[in-house]
Protein backbone atom coordinates (compact mmCIF):
# COMPACT_ATOMS: atom_id res chain seq x y z
CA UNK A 1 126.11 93.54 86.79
CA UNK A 2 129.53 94.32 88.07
CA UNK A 3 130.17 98.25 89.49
CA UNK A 4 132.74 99.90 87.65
CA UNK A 5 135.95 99.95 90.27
CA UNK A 6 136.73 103.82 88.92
CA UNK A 7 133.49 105.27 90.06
CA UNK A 8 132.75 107.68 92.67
CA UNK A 9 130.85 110.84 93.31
CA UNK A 10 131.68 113.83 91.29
CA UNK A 11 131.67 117.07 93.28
CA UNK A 12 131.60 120.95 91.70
CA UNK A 13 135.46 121.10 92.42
CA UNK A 14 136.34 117.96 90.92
CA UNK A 15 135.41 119.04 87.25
CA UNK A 16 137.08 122.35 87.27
CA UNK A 17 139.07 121.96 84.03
CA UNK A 18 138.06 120.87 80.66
CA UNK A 19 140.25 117.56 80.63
CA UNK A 20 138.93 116.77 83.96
CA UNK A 21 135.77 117.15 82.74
CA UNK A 22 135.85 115.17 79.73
CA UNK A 23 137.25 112.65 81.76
CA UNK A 24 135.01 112.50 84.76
CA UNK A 25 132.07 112.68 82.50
CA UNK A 26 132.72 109.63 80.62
CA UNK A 27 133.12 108.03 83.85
CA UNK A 28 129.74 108.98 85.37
CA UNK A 29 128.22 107.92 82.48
CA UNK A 30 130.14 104.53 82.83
CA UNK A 31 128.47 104.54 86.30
CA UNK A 32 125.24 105.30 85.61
CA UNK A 33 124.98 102.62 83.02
CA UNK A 34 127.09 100.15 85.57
CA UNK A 35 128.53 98.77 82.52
CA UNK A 36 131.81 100.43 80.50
CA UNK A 37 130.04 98.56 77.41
CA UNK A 38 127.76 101.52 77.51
CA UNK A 39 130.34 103.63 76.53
CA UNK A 40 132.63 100.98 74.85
CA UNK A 41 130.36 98.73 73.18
CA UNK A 42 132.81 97.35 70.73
CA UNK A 43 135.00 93.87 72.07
CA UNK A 44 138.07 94.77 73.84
CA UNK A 45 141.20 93.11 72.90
CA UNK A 46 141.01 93.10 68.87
CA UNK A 47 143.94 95.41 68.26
CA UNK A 48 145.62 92.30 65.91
CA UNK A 49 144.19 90.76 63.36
CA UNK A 50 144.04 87.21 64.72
CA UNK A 51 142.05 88.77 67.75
CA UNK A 52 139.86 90.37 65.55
CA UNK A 53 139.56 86.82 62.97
CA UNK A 54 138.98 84.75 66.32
CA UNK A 55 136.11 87.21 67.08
CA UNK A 56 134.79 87.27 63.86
CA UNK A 57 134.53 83.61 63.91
CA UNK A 58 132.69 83.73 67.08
CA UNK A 59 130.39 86.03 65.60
CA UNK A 60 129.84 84.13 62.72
CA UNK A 61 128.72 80.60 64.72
CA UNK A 62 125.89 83.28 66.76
CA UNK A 63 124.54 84.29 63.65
CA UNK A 64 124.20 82.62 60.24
CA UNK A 65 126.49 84.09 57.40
CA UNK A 66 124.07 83.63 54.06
CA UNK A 67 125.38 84.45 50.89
CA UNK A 68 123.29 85.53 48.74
CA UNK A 69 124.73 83.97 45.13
CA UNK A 70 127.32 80.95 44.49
CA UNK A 71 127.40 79.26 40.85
CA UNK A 72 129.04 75.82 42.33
CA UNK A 73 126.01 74.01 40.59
CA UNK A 74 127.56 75.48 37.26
CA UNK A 75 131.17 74.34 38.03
CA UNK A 76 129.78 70.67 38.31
CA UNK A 77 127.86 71.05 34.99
CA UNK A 78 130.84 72.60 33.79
CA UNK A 79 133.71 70.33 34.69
CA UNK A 80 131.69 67.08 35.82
CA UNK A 81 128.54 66.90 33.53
CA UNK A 82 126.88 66.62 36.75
CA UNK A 83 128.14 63.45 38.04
CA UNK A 84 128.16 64.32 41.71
CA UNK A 85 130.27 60.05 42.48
CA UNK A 86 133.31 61.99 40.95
CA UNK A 87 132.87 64.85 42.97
CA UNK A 88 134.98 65.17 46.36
CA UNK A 89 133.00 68.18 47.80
CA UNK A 90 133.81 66.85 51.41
CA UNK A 91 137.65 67.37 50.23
CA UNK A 92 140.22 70.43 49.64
CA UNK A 93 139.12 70.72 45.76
CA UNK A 94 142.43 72.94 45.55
CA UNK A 95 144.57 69.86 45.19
CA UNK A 96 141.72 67.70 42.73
CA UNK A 97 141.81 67.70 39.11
CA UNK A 98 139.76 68.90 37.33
CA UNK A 99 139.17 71.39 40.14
CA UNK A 100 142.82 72.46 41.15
CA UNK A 101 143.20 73.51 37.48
CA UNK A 102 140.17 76.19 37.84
CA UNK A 103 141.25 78.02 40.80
CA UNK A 104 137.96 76.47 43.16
CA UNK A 105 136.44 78.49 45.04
CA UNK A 106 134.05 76.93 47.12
CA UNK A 107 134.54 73.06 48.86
CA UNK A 108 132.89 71.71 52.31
CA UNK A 109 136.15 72.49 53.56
CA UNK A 110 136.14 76.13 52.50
CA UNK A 111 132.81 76.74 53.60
CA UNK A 112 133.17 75.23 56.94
CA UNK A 113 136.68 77.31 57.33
CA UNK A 114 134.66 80.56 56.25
CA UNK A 115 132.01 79.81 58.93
CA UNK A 116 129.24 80.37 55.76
CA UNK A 117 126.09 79.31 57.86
CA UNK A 118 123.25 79.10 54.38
CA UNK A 119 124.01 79.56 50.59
CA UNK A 120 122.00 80.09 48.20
CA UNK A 121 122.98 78.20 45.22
CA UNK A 122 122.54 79.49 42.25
CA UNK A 123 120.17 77.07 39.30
CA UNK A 124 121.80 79.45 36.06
CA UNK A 125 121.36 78.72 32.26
CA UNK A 126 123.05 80.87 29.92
CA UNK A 127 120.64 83.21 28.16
CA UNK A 128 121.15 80.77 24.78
CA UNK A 129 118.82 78.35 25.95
CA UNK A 130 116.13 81.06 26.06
CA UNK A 131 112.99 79.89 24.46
CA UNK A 132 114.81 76.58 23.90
CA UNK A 133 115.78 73.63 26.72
CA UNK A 134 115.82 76.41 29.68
CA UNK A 135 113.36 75.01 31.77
CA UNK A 136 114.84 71.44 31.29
CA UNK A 137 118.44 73.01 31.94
CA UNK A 138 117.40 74.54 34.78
CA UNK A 139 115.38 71.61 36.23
CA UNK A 140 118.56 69.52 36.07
CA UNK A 141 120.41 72.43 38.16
CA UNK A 142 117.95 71.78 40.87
CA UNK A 143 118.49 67.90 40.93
CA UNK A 144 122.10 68.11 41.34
CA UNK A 145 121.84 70.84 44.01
CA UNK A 146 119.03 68.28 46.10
CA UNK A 147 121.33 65.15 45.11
CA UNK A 148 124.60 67.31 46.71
CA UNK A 149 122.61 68.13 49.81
CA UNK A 150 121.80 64.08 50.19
CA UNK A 151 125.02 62.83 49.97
CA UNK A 152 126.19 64.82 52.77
CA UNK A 153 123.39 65.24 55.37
CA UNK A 154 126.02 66.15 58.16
CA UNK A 155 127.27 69.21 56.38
CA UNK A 156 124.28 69.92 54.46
CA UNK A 157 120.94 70.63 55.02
CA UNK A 158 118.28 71.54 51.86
CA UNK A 159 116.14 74.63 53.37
CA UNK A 160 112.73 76.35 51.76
CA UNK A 161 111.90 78.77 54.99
CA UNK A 162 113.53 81.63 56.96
CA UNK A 163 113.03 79.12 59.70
CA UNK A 164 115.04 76.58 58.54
CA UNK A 165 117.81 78.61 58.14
CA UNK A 166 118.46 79.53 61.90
CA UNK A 167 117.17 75.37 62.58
CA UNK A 168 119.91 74.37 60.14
CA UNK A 169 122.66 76.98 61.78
CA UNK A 170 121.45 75.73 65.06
CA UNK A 171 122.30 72.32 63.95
CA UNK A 172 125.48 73.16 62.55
CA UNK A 173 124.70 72.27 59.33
CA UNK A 174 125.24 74.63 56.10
CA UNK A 175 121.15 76.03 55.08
CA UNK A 176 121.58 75.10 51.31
CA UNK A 177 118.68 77.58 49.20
CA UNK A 178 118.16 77.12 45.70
CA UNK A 179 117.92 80.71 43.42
CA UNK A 180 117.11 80.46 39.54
CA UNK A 181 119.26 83.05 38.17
CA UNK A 182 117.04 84.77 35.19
CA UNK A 183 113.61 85.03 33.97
CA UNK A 184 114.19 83.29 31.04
CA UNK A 185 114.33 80.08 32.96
CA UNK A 186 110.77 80.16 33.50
CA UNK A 187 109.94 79.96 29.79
CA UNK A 188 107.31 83.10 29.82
CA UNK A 189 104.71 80.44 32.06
CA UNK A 190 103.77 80.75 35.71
CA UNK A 191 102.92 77.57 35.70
CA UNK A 192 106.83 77.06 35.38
CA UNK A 193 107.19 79.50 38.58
CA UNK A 194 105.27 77.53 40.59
CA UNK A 195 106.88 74.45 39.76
CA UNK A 196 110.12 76.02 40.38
CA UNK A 197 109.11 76.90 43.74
CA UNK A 198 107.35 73.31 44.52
CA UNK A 199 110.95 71.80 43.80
CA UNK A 200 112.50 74.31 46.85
CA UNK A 201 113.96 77.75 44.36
CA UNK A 202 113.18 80.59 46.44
CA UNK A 203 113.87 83.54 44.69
CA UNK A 204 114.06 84.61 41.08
CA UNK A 205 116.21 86.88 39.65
CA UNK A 206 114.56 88.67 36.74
CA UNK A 207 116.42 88.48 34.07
CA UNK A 208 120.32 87.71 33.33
CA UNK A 209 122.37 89.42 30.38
CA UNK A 210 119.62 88.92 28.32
CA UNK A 211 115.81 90.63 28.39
CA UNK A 212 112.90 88.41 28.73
CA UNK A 213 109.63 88.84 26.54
CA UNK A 214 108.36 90.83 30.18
CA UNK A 215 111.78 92.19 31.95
CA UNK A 216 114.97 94.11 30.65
CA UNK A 217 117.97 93.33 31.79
CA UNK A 218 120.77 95.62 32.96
CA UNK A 219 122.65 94.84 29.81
CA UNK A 220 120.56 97.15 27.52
CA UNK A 221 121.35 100.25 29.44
CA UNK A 222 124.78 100.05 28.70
CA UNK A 223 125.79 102.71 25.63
CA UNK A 224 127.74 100.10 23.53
CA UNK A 225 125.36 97.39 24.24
CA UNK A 226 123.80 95.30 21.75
CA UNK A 227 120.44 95.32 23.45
CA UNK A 228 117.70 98.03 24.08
CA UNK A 229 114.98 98.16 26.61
CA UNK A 230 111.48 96.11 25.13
CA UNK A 231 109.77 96.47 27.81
CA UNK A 232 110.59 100.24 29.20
CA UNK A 233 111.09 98.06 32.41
CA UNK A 234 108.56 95.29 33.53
CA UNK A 235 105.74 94.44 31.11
CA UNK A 236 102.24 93.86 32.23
CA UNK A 237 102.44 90.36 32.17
CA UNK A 238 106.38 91.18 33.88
CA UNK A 239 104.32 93.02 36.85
CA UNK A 240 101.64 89.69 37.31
CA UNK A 241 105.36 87.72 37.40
CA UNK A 242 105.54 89.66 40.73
CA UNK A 243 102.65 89.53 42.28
CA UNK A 244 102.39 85.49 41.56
CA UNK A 245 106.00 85.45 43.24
CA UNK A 246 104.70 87.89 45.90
CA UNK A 247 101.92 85.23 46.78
CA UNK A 248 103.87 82.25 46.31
CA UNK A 249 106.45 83.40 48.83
CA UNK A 250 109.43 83.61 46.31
CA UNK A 251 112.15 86.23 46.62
CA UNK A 252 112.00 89.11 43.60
CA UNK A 253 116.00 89.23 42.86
CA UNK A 254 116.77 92.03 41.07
CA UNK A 255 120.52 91.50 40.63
CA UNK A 256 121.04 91.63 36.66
CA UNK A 257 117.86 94.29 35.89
CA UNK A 258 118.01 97.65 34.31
CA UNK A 259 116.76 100.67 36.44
CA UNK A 260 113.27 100.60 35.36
CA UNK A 261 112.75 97.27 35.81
CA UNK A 262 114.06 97.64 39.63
CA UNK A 263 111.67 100.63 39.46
CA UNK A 264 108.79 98.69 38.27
CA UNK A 265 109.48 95.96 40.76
CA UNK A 266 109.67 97.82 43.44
CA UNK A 267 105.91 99.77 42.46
CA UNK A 268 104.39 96.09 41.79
CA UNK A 269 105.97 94.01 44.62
CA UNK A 270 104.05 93.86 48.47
CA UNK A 271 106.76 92.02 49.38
CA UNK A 272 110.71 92.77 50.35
CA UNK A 273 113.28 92.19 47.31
CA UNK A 274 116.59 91.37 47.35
CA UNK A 275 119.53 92.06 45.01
CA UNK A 276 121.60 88.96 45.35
CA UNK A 277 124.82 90.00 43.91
CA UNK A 278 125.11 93.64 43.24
CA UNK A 279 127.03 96.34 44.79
CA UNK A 280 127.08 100.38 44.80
CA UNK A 281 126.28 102.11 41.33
CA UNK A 282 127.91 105.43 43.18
CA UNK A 283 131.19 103.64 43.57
CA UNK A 284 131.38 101.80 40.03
CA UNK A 285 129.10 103.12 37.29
CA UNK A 286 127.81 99.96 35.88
CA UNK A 287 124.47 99.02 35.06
CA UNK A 288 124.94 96.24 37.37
CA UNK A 289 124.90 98.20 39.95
CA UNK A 290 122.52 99.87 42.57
CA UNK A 291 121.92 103.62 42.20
CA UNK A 292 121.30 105.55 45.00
CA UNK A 293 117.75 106.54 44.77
CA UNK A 294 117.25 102.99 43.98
CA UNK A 295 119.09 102.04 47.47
CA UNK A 296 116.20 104.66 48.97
CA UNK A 297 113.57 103.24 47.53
CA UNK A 298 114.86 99.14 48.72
CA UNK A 299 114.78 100.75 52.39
CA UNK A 300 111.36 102.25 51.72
CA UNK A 301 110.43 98.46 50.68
CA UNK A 302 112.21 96.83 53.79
CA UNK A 303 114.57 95.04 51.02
CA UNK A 304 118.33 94.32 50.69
CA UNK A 305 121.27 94.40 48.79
CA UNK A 306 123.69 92.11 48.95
CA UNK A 307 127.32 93.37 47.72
CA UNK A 308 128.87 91.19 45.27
CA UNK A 309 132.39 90.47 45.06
CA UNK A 310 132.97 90.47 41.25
CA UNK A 311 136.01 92.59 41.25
CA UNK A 312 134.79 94.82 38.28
CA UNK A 313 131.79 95.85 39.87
CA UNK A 314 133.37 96.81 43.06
CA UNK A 315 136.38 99.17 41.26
CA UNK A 316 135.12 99.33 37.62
CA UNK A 317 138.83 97.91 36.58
CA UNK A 318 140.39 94.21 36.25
CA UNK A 319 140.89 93.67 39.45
CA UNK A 320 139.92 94.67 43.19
CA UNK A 321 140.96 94.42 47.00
CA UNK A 322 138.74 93.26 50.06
CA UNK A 323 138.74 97.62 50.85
CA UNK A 324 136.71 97.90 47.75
CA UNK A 325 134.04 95.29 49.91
CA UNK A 326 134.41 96.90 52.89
CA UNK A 327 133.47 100.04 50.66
CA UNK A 328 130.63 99.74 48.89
CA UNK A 329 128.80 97.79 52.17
CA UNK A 330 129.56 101.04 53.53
CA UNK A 331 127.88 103.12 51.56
CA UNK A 332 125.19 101.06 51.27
CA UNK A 333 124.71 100.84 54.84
CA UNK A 334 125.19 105.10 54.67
CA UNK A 335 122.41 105.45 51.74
CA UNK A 336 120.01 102.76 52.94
CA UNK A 337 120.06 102.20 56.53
CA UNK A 338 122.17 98.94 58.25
CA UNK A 339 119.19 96.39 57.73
CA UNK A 340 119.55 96.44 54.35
CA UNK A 341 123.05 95.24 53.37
CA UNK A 342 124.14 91.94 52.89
CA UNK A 343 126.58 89.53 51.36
CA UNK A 344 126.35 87.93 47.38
CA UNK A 345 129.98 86.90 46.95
CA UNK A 346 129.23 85.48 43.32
CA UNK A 347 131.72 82.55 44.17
CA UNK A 348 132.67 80.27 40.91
CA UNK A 349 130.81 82.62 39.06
CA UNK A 350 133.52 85.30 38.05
CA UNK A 351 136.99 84.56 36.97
CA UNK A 352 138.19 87.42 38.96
CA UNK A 353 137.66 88.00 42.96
CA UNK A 354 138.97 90.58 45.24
CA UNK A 355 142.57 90.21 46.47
CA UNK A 356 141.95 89.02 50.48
CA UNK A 357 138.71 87.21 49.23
CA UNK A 358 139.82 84.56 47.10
CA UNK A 359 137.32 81.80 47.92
CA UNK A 360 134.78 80.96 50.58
CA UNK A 361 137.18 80.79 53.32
CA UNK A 362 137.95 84.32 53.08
CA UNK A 363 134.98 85.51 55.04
CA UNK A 364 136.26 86.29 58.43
CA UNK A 365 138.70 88.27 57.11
CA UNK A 366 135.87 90.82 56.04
CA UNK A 367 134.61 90.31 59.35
CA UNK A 368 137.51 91.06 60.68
CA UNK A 369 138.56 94.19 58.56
CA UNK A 370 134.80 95.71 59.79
CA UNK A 371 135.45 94.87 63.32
CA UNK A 372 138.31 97.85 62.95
CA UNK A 373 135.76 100.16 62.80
CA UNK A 374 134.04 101.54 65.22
CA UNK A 375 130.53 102.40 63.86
CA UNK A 376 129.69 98.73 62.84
CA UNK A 377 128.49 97.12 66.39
CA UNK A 378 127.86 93.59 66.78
CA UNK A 379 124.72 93.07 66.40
CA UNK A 380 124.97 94.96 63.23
CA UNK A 381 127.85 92.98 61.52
CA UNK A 382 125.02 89.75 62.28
CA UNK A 383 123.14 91.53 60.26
CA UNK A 384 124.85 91.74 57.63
CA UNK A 385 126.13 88.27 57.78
CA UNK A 386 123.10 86.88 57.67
CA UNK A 387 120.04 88.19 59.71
CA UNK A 388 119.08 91.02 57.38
CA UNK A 389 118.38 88.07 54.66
CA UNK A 390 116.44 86.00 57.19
CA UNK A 391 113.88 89.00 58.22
CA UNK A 392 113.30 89.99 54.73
CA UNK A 393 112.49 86.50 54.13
CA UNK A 394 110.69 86.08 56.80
CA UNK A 395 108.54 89.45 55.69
CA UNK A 396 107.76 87.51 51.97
CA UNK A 397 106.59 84.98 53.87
CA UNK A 398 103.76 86.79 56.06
CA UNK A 399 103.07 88.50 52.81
CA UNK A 400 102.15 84.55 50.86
CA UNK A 401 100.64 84.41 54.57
CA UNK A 402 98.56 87.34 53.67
CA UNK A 403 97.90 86.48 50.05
CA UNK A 404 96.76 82.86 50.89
CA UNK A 405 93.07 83.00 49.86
CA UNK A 406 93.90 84.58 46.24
CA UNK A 407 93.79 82.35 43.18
CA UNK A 408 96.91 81.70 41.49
CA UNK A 409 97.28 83.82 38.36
CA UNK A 410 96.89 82.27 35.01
CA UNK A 411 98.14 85.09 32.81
CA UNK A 412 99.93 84.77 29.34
CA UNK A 413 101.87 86.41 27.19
CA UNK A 414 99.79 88.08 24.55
CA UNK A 415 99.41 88.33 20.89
CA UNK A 416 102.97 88.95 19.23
CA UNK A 417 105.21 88.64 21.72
CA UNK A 418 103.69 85.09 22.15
CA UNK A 419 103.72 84.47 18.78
CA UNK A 420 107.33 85.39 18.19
CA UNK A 421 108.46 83.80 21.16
CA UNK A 422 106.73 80.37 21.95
CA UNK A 423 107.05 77.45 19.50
CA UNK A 424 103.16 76.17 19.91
CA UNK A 425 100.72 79.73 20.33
CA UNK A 426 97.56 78.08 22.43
CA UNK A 427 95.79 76.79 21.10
CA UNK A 428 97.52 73.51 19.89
CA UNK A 429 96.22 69.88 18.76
CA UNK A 430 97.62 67.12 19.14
CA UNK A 431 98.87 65.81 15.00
CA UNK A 432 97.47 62.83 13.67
């Protein structure tokens, strides 16, 4: 390693006065290290913001940027029906109809300009199709989101382990995860689960807006809501939803809970949860965000919580600015330690995104706002991009690893939930 030019040997008389001494002993400690980065560990030159964008980039092709939650499966259901040989992902969707018309935020082009290195896309059904065509709904999410990933192999690359994130980064392709946003998806049946997971989802967020016959959703803590908690958090049958995700190697996303079903989850689980798009309750008091016990309790689990960018839970008003970000993964990173913040920008899933983070292309520009401040080193800004996601990951996967030899569970829901809620109560013949 190269000497520092500036050092030499200190003598009693040299360090007679305090600025002298101030001085002198940041130099010897320069010296002793052989390396100013030991006392100036942050980049030099990023005093403009095109400096600082450059090295965020940089940053950003070392270590995958994963984002947690992105609805673009809805916006082709939405716009398209699904019919992926009208859509022009590979092309600036800000100047295609239907697209332009619906302020997009997220296009190959986007994504490639934001350096976003794995997404998880997001399989949602509204909470309508609850004990209706869910499963079938959300079945149909997964096809397109495969179907996408085929048609452009270069960009793309359809990934089920923590592993094939950093291969697909390494490759320069996008990791492309698939998340089914909301319990009610899974129609009440593990056997659903595991099919979910056979066809690549790897995580499940527990409920949206709406409770499930096990789970209660964030919704029915709000005062005006039309909702109450069932459940009192996760029901018994709720908690075996867990553990069969714990030993299948799925992700427990609780994004979209109340607080005692994060509490519950986090008393069940053996395994690292995420929240996949939520930010700081502390900051904006809404039920869809974290509290801070609850932020003590994901760094007891190893967990993480990935700050969302829906502008009214970030300032609790219409609108918000890229500070508000830059914000809450502060004091997320202050509550629960660095390795357990992350990014869920909730792209073309709210109407309404933080000025300076407009679409996927934005995210340097975070990067780069962070890199202003001292306390966030490098290798901590990787892990928020991305790295924090892959170890927890990687930490549900020793646990299926661990749970290997157990039988799958083959619990039901019981007496009158199930008879209220499924439209054949076992057990059923087949009519004449």
């Amino acid at each position: 390693m190269k000497k520092n030019p500036y050092c030499f040997p200190a003598s009693q008389d040299s360090i007679n006065t305090g600025m002298r001494v101030g001085f002198l002993t940041l130099l010897l400690v320069a010296c002793q290290a052989e390396s100013w980065a030991a006392v100036f560990p942050r980049s030099p030159n990023l005093d403009t913001l095109e400096k600082r964008l450059e090295h965020a980039r940089k940053l950003l092709k070392e270590a995958p940027l994963v984002d947690g939650h992105n609805d673009l499966p809805l916006s082709i259901r939405h716009l398209l029906e699904n019919r992926l040989q009208d859509f022009s992902f590979d092309r600036n969707l800000s100047a295609i109809e239907p697209f332009a018309s619906e302020s997009p935020r997220t296009d190959l082009v986007k994504l490639r300009a934001g350096g976003v290195g794995g997404q998880f896309w997001s399989l949602f059904t509204p909470c309508w199709s609850q004990f209706k065509n869910a499963v079938s709904l959300v079945l149909e999410q997964s096809d397109v989101v495969t179907r996408l990933v085929e048609r452009y192999p270069d960009h793309l690359q359809l990934v089920t382990t923590a592993d094939g994130i950093m291969s697909a980064h390494a490759q320069g392709k996008i990791a492309s995860l698939m998340g089914v946003e909301g319990g009610h998806n899974i129609d009440s049946s593990l056997a659903v689960l595991r099919t979910l997971y056979r066809v690549g989802v790897r995580y499940l967020t527990l409920t949206h807006t709406c409770n499930t016959p096990w789970a209660d959703s964030s919704n029915a803590e709000l005062e005006k809501g039309k909702q109450v908690l069932e459940s009192g958090g996760l029901s018994r049958f709720g908690e075996t939803v867990v553990k069969e995700m714990n030993r299948l190697g799925m992700l427990v996303d609780l994004s979209h809970v109340a607080t005692p079903t994060m509490l519950d989850a986090l008393r069940v689980t053996r395994a690292p949860v995420i929240f996949s798009h939520s930010s700081a309750r502390a900051l904006c008091n809404d039920s869809r965000n974290v509290p801070d016990d609850v932020l003590l309790k994901v760094r007891d689990n190893g967990g993480l919580v990935m700050v969302t960018f829906v502008a009214r839970f970030l300032s609790c008003g219409p609108t918000a600015t890229l500070q508000h970000v830059v914000d809450h993964i502060n004091h997320i990173r202050d509550v629960a330690g660095v390795d357990h913040v992350g990014l869920g920008g909730d792209y073309n899933g709210t109407p309404v995104l933080p000025e300076g983070l407009e679409d996927t292309s934005k995210y340097p520009y975070l990067f780069a706002e962070l890199l202003k401040d001292s306390s966030w080193t490098e290798e901590d800004l990787k892990k928020l991009a991305g790295l924090n996601l892959v170890r927890v990951f990687r930490q549900v996967e020793q646990v299926r690893d661990q749970l290997a030899a157990e039988s799958p569970w083959e619990d039901r829901l019981a007496g009158e939930i199930a008879a209220k809620h499924e439209t054949c109560a076992p057990p059923f013949r087949k009519g004449r």
